[in-house]
Protein backbone atom coordinates (compact mmCIF):
# COMPACT_ATOMS: atom_id res chain seq x y z
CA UNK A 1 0.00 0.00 0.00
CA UNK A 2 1.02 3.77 -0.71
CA UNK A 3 3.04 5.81 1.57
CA UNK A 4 4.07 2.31 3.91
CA UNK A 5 7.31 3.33 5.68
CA UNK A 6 6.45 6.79 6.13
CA UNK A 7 6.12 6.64 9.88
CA UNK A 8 9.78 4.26 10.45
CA UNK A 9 11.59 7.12 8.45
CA UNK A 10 9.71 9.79 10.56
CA UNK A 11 10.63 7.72 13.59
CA UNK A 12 14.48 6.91 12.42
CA UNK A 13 14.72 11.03 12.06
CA UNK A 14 13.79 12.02 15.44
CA UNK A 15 16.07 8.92 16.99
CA UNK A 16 18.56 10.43 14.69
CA UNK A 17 18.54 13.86 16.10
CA UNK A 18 18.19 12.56 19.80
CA UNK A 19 21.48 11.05 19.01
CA UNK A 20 23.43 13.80 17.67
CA UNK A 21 22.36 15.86 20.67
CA UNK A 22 24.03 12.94 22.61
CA UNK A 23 27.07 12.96 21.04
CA UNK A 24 27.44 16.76 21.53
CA UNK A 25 26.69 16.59 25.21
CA UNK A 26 29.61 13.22 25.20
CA UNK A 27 32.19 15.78 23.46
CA UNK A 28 31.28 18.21 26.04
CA UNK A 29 31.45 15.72 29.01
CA UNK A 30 34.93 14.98 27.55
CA UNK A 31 36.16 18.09 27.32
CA UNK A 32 34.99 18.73 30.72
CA UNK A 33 37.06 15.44 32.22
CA UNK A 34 39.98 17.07 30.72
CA UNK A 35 39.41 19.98 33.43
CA UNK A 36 39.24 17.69 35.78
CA UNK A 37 35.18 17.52 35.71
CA UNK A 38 33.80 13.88 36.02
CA UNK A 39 30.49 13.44 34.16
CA UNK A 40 30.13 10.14 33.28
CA UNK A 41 27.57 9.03 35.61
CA UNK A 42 25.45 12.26 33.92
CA UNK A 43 26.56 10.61 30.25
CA UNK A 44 25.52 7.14 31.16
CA UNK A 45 21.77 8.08 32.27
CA UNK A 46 21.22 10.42 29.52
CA UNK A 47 22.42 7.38 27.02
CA UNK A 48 19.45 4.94 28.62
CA UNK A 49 17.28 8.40 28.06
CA UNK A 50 18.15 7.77 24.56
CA UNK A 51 17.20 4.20 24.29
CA UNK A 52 14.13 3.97 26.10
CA UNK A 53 13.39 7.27 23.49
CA UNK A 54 14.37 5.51 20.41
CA UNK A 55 12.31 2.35 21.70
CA UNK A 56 8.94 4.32 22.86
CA UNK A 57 9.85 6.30 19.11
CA UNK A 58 9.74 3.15 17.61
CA UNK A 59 6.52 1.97 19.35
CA UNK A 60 4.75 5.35 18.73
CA UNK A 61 4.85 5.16 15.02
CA UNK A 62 4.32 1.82 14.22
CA UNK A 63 2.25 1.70 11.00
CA UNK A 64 0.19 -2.00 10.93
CA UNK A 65 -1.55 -2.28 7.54
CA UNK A 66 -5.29 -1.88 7.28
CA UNK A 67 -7.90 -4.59 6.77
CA UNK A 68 -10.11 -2.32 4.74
CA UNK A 69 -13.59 -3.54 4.77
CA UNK A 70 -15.04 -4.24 1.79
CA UNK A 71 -18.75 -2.69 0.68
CA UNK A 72 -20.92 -0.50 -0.78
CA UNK A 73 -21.01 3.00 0.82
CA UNK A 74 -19.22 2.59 3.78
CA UNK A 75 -17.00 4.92 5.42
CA UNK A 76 -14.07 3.62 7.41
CA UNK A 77 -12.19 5.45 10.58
CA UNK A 78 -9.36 7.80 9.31
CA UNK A 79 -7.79 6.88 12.33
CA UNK A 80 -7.23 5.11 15.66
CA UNK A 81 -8.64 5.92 18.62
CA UNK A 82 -11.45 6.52 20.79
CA UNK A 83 -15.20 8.24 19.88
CA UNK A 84 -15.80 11.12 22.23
CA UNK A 85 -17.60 13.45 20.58
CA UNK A 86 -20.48 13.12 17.98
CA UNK A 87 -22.69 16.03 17.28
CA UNK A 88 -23.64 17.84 14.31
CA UNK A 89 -22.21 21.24 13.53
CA UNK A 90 -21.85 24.01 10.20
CA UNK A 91 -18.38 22.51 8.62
CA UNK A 92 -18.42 25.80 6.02
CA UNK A 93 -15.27 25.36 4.55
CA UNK A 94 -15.38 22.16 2.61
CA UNK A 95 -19.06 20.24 3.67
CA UNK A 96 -20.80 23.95 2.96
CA UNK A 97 -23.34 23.65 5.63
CA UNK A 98 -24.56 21.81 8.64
CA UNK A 99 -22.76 18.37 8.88
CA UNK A 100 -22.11 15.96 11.36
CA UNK A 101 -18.64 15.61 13.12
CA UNK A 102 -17.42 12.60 14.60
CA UNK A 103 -14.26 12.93 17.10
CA UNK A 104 -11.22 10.87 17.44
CA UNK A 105 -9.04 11.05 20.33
CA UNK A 106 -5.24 9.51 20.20
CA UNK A 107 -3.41 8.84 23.01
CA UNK A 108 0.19 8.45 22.68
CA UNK A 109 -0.41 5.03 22.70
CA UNK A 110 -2.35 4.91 20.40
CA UNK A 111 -1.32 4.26 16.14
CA UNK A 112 -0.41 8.14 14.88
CA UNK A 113 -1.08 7.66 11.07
CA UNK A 114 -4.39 8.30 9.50
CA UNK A 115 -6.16 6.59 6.46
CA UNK A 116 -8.65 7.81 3.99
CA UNK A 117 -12.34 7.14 5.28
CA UNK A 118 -13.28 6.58 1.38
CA UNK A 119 -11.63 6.21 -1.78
CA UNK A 120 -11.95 10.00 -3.71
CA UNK A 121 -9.96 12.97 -4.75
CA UNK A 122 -8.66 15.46 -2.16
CA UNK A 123 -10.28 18.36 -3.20
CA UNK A 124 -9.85 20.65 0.01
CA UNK A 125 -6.42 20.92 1.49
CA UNK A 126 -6.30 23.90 4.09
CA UNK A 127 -4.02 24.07 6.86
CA UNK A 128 -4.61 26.62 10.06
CA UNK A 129 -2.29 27.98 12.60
CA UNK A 130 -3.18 27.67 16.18
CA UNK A 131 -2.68 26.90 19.76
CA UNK A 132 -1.52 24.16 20.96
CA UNK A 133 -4.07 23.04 23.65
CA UNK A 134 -4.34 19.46 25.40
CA UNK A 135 -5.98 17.58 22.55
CA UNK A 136 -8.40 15.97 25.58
CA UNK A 137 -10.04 19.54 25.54
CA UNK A 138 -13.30 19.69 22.31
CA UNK A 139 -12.39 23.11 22.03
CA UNK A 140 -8.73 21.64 20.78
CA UNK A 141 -10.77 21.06 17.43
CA UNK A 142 -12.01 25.04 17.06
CA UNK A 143 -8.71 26.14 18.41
CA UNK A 144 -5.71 24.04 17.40
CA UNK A 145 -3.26 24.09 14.24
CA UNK A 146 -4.62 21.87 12.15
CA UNK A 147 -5.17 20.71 8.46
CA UNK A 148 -8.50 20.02 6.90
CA UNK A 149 -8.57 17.44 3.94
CA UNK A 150 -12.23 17.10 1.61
CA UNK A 151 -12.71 14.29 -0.02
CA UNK A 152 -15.03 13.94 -3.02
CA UNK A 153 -15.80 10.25 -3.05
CA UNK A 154 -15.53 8.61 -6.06
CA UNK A 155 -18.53 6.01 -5.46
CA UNK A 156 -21.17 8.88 -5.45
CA UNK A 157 -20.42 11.83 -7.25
CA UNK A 158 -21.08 15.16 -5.25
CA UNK A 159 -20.71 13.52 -1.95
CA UNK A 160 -18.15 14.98 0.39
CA UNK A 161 -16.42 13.66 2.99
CA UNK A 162 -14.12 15.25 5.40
CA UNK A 163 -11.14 15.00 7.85
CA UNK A 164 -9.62 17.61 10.25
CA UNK A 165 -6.25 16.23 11.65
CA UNK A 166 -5.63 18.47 14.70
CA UNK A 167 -2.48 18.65 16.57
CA UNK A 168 -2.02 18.33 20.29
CA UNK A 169 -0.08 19.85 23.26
CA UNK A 170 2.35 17.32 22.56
CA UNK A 171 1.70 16.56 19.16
CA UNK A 172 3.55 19.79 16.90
CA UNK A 173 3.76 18.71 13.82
CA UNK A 174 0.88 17.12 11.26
CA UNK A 175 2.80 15.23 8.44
CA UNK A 176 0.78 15.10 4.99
CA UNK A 177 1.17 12.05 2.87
CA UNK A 178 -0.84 13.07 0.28
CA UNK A 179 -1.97 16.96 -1.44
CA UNK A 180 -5.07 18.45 -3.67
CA UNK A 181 -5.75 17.18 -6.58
CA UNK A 182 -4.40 13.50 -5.80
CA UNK A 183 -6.52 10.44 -5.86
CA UNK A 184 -6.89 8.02 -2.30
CA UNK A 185 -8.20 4.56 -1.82
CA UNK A 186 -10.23 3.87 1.17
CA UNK A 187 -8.23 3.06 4.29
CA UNK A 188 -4.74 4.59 2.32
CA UNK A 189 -2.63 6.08 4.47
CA UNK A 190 -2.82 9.97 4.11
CA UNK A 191 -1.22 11.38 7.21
CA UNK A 192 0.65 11.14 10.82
CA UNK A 193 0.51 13.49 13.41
CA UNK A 194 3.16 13.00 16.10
CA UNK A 195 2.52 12.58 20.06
CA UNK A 196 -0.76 12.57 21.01
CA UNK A 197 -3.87 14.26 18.37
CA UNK A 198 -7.13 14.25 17.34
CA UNK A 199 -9.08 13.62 14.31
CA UNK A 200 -12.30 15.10 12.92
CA UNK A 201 -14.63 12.85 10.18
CA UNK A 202 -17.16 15.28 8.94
CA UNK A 203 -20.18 12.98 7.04
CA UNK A 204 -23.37 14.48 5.57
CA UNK A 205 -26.42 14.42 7.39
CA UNK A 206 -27.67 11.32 5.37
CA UNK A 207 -24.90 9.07 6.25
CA UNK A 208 -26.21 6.38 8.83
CA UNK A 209 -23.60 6.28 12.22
CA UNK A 210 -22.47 2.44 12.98
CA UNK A 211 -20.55 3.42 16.08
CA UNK A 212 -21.45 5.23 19.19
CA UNK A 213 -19.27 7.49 21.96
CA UNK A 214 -17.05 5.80 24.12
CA UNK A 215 -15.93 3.05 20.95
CA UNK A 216 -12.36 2.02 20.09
CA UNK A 217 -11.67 2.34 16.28
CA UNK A 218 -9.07 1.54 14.25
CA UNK A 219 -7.76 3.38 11.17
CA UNK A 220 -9.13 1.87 7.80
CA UNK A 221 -11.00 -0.86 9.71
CA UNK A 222 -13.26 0.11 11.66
CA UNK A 223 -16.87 1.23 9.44
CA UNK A 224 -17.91 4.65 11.09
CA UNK A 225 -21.04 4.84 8.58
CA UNK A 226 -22.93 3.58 5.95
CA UNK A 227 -25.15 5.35 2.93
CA UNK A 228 -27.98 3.60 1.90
């Protein structure tokens, strides 16, 4: 599938980096012993800092590949995570009206890349500054940086479908894997937001809801609705 790998090279970059900044602080430290400073009781804890980082780094953005459902109008989970918030609300950007949102939360334990809820075109690609609020706050979805991606689906012509990947207090950066104008199959990967997010699915009014609040769903798996 498109885009597999993403996440490991994401993850290899950030262990990279970690390390550099270790080997800076160990020229230091040496540098230091040669004044007759001793450091290498600080040197050995911050090099177990760097393992158990490069092995919760690894953890955090494992990528398992997605058992995409297969069916007629059906709209899978663009990511993993837990249902906290459905309501309906006016989505004007992309959906053009009222709309109905249904709320991801990720934990940091949870699997960081997102997948297409339906195979389409992105048509809408808009990305907002913001503030960085604890992505366990609703208003994290009005006030956060985020990126909003609209989906025409290909199935039904006209219908839209849309995704709001919202970064966290922890989670600073939203990684694209995909841009306008390019085609997605359902459950594709399109996107990883790193250290803890949240993810918006905005559906039309007509689309029939198969999961409720307080449900674990996983990314291109899990159906979130259905159109008749």
């Amino acid at each position: 599938m498109k885009h597999s790998g993403r996440a490991f090279q994401s993850a290899l970059k950030l262990i990279f980096w970690a390390l550099l900044g270790l080997i800076v602080v160990c020229v230091c430290g040496i540098a230091a012993k040669s004044l007759g400073l001793s450091l290498f009781g600080d040197l050995v804890i911050l090099a177990v800092l760097w393992v158990l980082f490069s092995l919760f780094t690894l953890y955090f953005f494992r990528d398992p590949i997605a058992r995409v459902p297969q069916g007629a109008g059906l709209v899978v989970s663009p990511a993993h995570g837990k249902v906290d918030i459905i309501d309906e609300l006016a989505e004007p950007v992309f959906m053009g009206g009222p709309c109905r949102r249904v709320s991801i939360f990720l934990s940091v334990f949870n699997v960081h890349v997102q997948n297409a809820p339906v195979s389409g075109k992105v048509v809408c690609y808009q990305y907002n500054t913001g503030q960085f609020l604890s992505a366990l706050k609703t208003e994290s979805a009005e006030h956060n940086e985020n990126l909003l991606m609209g989906i025409e689906a290909a199935e039904t012509a006209g219908r839209k479908i849309g995704v709001r990947l919202i970064a966290g207090v922890l989670a600073r950066r939203i990684v694209p894997f995909v841009k306008k104008g390019e085609d997605v199959a359902c459950g594709e990967r399109i996107s990883l937001i790193q250290f803890g997010s949240r993810t918006d699915l905005y559906l039309p009014l007509s689309a029939k809801l198969r999961v409720k609040l307080g449900d674990i769903v996983v990314g291109g798996e899990t159906v979130m609705a259905a159109f008749d």
